[in-house]
PDB file of N, CA and C in Angstrom:
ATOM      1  N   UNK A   1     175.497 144.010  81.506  1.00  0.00           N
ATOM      2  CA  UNK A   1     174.321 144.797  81.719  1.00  0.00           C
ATOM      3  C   UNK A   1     174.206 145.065  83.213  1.00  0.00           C
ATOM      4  N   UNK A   2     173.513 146.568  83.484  1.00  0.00           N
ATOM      5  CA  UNK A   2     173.688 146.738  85.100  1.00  0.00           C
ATOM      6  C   UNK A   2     172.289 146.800  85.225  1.00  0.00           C
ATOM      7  N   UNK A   3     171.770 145.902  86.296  1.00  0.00           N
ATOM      8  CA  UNK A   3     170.786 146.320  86.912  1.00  0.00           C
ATOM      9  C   UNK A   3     170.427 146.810  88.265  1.00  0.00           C
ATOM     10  N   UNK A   4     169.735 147.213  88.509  1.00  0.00           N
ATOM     11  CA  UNK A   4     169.132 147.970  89.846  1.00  0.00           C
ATOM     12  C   UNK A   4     168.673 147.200  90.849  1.00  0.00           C
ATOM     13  N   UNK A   5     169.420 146.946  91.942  1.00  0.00           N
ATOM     14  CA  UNK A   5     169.493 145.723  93.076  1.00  0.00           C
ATOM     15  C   UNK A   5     167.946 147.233  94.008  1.00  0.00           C
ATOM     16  N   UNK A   6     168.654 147.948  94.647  1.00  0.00           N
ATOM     17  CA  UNK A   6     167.985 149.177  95.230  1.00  0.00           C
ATOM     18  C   UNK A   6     167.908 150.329  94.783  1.00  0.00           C
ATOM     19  N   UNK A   7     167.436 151.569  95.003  1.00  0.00           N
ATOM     20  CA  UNK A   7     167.033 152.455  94.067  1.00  0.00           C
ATOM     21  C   UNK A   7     168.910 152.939  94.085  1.00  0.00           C
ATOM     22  N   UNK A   8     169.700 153.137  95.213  1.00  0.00           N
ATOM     23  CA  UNK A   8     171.197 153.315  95.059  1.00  0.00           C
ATOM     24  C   UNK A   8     172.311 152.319  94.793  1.00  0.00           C
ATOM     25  N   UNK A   9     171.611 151.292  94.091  1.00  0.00           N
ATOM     26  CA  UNK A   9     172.992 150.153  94.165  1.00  0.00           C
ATOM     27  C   UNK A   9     172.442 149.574  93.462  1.00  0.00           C
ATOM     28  N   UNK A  10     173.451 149.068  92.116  1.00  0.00           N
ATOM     29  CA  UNK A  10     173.876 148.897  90.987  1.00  0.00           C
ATOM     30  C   UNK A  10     174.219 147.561  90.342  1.00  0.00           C
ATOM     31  N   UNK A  11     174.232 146.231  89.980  1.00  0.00           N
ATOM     32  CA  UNK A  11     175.198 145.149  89.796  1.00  0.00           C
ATOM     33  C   UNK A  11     175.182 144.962  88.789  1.00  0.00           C
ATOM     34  N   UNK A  12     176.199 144.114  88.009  1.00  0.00           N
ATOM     35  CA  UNK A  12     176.266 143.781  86.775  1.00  0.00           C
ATOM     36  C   UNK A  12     175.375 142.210  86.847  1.00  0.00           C
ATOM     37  N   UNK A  13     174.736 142.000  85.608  1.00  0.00           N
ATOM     38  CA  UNK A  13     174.519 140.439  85.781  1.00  0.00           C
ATOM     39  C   UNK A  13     174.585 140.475  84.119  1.00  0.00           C
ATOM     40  N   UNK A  14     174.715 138.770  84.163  1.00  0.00           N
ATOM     41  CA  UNK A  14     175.307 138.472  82.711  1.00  0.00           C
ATOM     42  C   UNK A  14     174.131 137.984  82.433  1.00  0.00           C
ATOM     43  N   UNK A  15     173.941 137.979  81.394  1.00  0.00           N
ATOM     44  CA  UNK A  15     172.313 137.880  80.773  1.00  0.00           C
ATOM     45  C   UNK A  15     172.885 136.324  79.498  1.00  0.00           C
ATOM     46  N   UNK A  16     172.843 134.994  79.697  1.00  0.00           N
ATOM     47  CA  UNK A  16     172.942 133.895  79.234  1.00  0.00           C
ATOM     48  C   UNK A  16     171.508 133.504  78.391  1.00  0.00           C
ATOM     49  N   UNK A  17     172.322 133.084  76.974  1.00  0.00           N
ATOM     50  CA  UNK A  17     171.759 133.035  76.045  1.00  0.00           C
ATOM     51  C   UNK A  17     170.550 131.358  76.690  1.00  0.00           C
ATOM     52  N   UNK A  18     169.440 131.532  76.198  1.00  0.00           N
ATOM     53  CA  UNK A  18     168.353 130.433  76.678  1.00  0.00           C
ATOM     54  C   UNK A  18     169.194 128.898  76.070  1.00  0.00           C
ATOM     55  N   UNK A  19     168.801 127.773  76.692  1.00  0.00           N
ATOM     56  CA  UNK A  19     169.227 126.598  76.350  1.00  0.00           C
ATOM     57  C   UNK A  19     168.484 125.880  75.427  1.00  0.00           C
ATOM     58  N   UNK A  20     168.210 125.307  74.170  1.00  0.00           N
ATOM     59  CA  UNK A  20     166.837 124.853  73.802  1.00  0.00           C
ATOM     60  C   UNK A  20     167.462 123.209  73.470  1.00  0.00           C
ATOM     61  N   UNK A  21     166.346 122.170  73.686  1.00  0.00           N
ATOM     62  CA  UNK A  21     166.522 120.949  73.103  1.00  0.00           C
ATOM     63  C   UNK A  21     166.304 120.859  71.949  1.00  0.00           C
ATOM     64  N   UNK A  22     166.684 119.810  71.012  1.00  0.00           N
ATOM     65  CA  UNK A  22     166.370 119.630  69.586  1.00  0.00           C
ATOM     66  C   UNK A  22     165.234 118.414  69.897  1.00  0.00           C
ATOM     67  N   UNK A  23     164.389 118.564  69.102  1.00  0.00           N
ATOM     68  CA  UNK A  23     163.130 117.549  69.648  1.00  0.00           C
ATOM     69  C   UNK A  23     163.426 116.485  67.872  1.00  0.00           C
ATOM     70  N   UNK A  24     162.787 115.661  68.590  1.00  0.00           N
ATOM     71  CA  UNK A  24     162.996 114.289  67.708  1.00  0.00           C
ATOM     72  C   UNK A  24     161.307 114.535  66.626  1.00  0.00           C
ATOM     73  N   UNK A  25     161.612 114.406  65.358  1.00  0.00           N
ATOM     74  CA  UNK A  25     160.561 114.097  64.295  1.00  0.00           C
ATOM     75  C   UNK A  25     159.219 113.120  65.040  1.00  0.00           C
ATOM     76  N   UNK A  26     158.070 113.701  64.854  1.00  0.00           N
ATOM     77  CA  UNK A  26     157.077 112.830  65.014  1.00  0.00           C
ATOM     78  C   UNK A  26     156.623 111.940  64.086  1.00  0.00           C
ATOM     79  N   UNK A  27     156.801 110.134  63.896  1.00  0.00           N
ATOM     80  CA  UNK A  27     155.822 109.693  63.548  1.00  0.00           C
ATOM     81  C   UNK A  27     154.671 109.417  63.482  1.00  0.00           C
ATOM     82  N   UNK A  28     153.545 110.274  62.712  1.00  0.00           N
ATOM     83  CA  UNK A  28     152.414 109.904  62.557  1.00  0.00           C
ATOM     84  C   UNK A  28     152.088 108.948  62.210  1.00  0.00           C
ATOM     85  N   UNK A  29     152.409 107.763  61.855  1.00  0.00           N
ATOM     86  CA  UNK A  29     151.693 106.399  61.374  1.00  0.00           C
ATOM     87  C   UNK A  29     152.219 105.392  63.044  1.00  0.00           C
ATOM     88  N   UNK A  30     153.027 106.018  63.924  1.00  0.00           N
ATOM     89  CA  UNK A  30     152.926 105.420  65.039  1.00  0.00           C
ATOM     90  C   UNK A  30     152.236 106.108  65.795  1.00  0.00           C
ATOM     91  N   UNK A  31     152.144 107.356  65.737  1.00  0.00           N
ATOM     92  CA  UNK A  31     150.816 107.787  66.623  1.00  0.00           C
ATOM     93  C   UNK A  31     149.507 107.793  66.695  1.00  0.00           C
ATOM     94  N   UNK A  32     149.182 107.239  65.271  1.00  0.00           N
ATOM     95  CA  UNK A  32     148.141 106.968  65.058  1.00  0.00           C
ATOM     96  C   UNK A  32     147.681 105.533  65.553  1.00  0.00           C
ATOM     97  N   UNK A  33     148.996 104.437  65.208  1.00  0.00           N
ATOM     98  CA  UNK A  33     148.466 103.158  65.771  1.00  0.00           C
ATOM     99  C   UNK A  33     148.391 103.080  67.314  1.00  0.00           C
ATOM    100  N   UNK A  34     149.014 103.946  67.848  1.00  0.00           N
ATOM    101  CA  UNK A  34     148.407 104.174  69.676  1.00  0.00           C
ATOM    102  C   UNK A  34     147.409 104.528  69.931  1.00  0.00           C
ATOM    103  N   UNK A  35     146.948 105.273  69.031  1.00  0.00           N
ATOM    104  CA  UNK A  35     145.526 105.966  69.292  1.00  0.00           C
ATOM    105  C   UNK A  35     144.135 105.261  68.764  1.00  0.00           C
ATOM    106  N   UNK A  36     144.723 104.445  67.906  1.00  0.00           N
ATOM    107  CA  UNK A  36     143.756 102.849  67.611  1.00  0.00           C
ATOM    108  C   UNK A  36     143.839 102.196  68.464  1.00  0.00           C
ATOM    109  N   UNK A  37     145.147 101.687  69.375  1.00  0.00           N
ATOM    110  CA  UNK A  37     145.110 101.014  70.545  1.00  0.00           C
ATOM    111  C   UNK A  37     144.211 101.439  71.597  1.00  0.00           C
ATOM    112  N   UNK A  38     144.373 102.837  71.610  1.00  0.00           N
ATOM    113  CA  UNK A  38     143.707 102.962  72.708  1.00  0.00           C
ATOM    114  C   UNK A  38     142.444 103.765  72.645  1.00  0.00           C
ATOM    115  N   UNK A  39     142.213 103.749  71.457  1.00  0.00           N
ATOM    116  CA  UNK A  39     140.432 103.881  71.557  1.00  0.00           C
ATOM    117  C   UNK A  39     139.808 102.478  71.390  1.00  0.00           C
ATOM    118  N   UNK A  40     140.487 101.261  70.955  1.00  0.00           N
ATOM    119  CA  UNK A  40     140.092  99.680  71.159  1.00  0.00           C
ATOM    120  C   UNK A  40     139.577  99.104  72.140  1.00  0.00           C
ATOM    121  N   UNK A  41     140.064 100.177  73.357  1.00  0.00           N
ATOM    122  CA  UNK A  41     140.292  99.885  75.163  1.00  0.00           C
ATOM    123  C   UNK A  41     139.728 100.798  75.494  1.00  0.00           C
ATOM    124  N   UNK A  42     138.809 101.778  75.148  1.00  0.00           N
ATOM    125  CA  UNK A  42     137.612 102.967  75.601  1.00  0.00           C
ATOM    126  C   UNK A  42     138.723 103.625  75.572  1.00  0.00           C
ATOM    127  N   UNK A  43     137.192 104.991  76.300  1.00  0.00           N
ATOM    128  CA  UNK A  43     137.074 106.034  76.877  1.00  0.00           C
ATOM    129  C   UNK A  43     138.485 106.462  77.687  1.00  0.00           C
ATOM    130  N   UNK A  44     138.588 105.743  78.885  1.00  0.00           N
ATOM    131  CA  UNK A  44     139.511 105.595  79.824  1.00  0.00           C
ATOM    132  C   UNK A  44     140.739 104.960  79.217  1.00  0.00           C
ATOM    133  N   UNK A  45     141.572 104.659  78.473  1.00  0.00           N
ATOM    134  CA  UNK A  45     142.705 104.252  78.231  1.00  0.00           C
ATOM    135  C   UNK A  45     142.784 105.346  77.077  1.00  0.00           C
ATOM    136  N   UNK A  46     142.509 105.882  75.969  1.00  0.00           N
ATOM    137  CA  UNK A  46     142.427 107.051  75.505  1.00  0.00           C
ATOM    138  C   UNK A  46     142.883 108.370  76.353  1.00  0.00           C
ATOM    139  N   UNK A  47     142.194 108.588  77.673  1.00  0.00           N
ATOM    140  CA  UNK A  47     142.608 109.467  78.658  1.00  0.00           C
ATOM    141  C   UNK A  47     143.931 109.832  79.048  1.00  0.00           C
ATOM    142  N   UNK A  48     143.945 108.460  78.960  1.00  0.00           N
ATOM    143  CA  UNK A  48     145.266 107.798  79.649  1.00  0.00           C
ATOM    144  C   UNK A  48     146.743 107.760  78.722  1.00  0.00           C
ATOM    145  N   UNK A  49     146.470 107.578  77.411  1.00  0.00           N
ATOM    146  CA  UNK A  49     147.563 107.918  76.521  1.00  0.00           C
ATOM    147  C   UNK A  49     147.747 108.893  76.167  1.00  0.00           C
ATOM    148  N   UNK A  50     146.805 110.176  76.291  1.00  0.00           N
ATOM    149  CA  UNK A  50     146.646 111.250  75.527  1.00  0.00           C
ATOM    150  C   UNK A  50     147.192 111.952  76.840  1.00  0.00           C
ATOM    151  N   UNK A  51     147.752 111.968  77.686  1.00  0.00           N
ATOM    152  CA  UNK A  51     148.405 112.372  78.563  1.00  0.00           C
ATOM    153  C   UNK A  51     149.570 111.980  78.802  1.00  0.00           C
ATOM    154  N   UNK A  52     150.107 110.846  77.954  1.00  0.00           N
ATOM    155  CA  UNK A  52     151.772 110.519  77.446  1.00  0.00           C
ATOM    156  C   UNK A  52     152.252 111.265  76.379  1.00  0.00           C
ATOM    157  N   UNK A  53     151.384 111.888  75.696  1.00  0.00           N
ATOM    158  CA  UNK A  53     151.971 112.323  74.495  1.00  0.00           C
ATOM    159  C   UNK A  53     152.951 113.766  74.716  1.00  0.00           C
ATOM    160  N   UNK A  54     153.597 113.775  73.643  1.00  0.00           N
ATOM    161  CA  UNK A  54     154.136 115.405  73.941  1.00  0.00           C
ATOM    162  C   UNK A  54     153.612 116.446  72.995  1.00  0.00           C
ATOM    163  N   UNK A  55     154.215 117.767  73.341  1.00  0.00           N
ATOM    164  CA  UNK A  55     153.342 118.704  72.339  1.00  0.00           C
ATOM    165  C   UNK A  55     152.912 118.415  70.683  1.00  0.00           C
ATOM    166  N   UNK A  56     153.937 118.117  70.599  1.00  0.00           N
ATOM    167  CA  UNK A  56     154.557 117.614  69.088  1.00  0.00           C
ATOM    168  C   UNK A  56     153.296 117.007  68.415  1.00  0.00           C
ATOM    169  N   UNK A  57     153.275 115.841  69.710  1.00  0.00           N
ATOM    170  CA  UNK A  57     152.723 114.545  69.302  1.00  0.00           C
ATOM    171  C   UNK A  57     150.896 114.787  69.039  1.00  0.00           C
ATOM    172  N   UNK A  58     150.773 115.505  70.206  1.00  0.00           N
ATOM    173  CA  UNK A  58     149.099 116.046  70.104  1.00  0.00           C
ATOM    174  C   UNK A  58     149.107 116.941  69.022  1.00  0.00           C
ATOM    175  N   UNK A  59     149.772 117.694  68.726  1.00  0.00           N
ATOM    176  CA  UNK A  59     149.547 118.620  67.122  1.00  0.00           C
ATOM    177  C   UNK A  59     149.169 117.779  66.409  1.00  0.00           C
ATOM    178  N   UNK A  60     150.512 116.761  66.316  1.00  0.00           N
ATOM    179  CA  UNK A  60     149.872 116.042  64.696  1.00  0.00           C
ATOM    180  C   UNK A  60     148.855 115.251  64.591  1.00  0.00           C
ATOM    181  N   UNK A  61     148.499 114.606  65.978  1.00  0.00           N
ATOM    182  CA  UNK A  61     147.378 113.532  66.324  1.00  0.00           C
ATOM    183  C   UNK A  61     145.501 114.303  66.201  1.00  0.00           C
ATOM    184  N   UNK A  62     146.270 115.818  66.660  1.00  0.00           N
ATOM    185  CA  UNK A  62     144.522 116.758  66.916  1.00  0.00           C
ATOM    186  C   UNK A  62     143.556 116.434  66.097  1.00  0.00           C
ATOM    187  N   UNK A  63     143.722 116.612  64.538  1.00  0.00           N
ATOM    188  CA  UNK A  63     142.929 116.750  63.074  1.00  0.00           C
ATOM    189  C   UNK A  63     142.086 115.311  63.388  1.00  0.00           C
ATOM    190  N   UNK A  64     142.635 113.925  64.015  1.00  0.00           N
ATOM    191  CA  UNK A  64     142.249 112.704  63.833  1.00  0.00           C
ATOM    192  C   UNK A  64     141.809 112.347  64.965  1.00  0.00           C
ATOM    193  N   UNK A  65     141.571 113.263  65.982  1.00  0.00           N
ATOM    194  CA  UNK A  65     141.130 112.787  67.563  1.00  0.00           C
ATOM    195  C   UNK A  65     139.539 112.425  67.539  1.00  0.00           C
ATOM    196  N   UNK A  66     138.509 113.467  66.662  1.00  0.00           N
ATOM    197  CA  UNK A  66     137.189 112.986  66.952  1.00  0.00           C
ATOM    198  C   UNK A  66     136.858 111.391  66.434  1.00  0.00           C
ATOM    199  N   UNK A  67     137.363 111.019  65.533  1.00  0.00           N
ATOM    200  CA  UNK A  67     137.523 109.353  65.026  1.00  0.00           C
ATOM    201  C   UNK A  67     137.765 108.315  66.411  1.00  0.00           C
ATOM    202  N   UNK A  68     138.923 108.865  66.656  1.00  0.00           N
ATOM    203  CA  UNK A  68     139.387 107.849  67.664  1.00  0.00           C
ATOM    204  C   UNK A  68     138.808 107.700  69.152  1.00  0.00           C
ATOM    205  N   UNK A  69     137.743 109.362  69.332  1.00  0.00           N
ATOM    206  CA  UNK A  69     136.890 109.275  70.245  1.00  0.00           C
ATOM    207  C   UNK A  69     136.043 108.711  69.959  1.00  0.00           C
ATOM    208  N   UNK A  70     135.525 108.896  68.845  1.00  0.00           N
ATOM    209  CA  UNK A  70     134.054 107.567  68.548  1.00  0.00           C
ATOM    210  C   UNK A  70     134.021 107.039  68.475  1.00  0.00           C
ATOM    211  N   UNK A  71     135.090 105.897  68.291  1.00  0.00           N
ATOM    212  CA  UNK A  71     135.656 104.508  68.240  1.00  0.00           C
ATOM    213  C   UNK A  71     135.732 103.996  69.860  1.00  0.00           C
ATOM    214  N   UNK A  72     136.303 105.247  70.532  1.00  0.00           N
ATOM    215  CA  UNK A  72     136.138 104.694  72.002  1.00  0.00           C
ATOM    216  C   UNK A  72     134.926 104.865  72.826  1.00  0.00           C
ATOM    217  N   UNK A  73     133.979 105.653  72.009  1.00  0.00           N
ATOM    218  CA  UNK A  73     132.411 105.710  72.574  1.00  0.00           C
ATOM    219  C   UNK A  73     131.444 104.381  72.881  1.00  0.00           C
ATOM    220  N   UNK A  74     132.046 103.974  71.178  1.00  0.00           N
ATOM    221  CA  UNK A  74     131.385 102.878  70.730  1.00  0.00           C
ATOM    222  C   UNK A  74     132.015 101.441  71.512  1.00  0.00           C
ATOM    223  N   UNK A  75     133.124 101.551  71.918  1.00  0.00           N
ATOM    224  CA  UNK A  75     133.850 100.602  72.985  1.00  0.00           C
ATOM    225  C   UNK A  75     133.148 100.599  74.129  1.00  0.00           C
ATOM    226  N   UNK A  76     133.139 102.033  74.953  1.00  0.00           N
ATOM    227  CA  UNK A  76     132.349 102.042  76.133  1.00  0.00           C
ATOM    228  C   UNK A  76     130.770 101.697  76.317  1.00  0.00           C
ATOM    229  N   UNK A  77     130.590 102.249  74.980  1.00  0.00           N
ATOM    230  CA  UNK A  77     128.654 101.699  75.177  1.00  0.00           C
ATOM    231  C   UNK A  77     128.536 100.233  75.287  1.00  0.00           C
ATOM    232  N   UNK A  78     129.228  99.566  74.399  1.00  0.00           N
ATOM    233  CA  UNK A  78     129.413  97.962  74.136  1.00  0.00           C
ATOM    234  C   UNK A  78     129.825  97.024  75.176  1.00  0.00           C
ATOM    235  N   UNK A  79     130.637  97.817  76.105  1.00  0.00           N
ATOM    236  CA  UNK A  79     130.540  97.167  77.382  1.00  0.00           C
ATOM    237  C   UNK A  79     130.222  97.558  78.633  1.00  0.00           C
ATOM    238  N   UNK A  80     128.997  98.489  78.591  1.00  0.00           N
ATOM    239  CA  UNK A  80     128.167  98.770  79.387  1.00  0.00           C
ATOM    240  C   UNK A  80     126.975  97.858  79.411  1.00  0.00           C
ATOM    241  N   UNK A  81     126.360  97.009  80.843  1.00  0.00           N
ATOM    242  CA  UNK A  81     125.637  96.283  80.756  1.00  0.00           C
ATOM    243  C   UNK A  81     124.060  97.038  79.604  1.00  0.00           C
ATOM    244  N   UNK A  82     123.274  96.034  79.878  1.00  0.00           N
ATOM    245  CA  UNK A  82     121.899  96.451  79.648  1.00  0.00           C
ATOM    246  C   UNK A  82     120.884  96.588  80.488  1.00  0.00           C
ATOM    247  N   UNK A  83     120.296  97.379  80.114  1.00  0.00           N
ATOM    248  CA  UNK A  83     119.090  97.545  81.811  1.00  0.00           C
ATOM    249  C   UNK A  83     118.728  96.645  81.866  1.00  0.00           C
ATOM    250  N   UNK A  84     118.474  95.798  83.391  1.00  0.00           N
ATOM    251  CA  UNK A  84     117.808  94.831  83.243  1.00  0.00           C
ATOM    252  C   UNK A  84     118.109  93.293  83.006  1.00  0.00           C
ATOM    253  N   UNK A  85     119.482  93.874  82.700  1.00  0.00           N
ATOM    254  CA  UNK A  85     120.002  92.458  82.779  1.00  0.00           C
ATOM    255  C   UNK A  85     120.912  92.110  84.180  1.00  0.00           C
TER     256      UNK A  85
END
């Protein structure tokens, strides 16, 4: 294929087919037990795994994320003092 370097000059460039990886099967019954782990450990460790994951992994995990946020709500409230104490 020739493309147009300047409006008078011409080059060939070879146009290479894209490279793709083969991605590995997601287990959902292990992504799920990370995401029990780490809504066990709040708010903040939730953050924190859900930013290890890969695309893959957040697709299949999405449908089950509000659970595992309320689980880590209920972590963070629980070890937040009390007024007053």
């Amino acid at each position: 294929m020739a493309l147009t370097m300047s409006k008078a000059n011409k080059k060939p460039y070879i146009v290479k087919p894209l490279q793709t990886t083969e991605s590995k099967p997601v287990d959902l019954k292990q992504v799920m037990a990370c995401a029990e782990k780490a809504s066990s450990e709040g708010s903040a460790a939730m953050s924190l795994w859900w930013g290890t994951l890969s695309g893959d992994e957040k697709k299949i995990i999405k449908p089950h994320m509000d659970e595992y946020k309320n689980k880590a709500a209920i972590v963070d409230a629980a070890s937040k003092p009390l007024m007053g104490e």
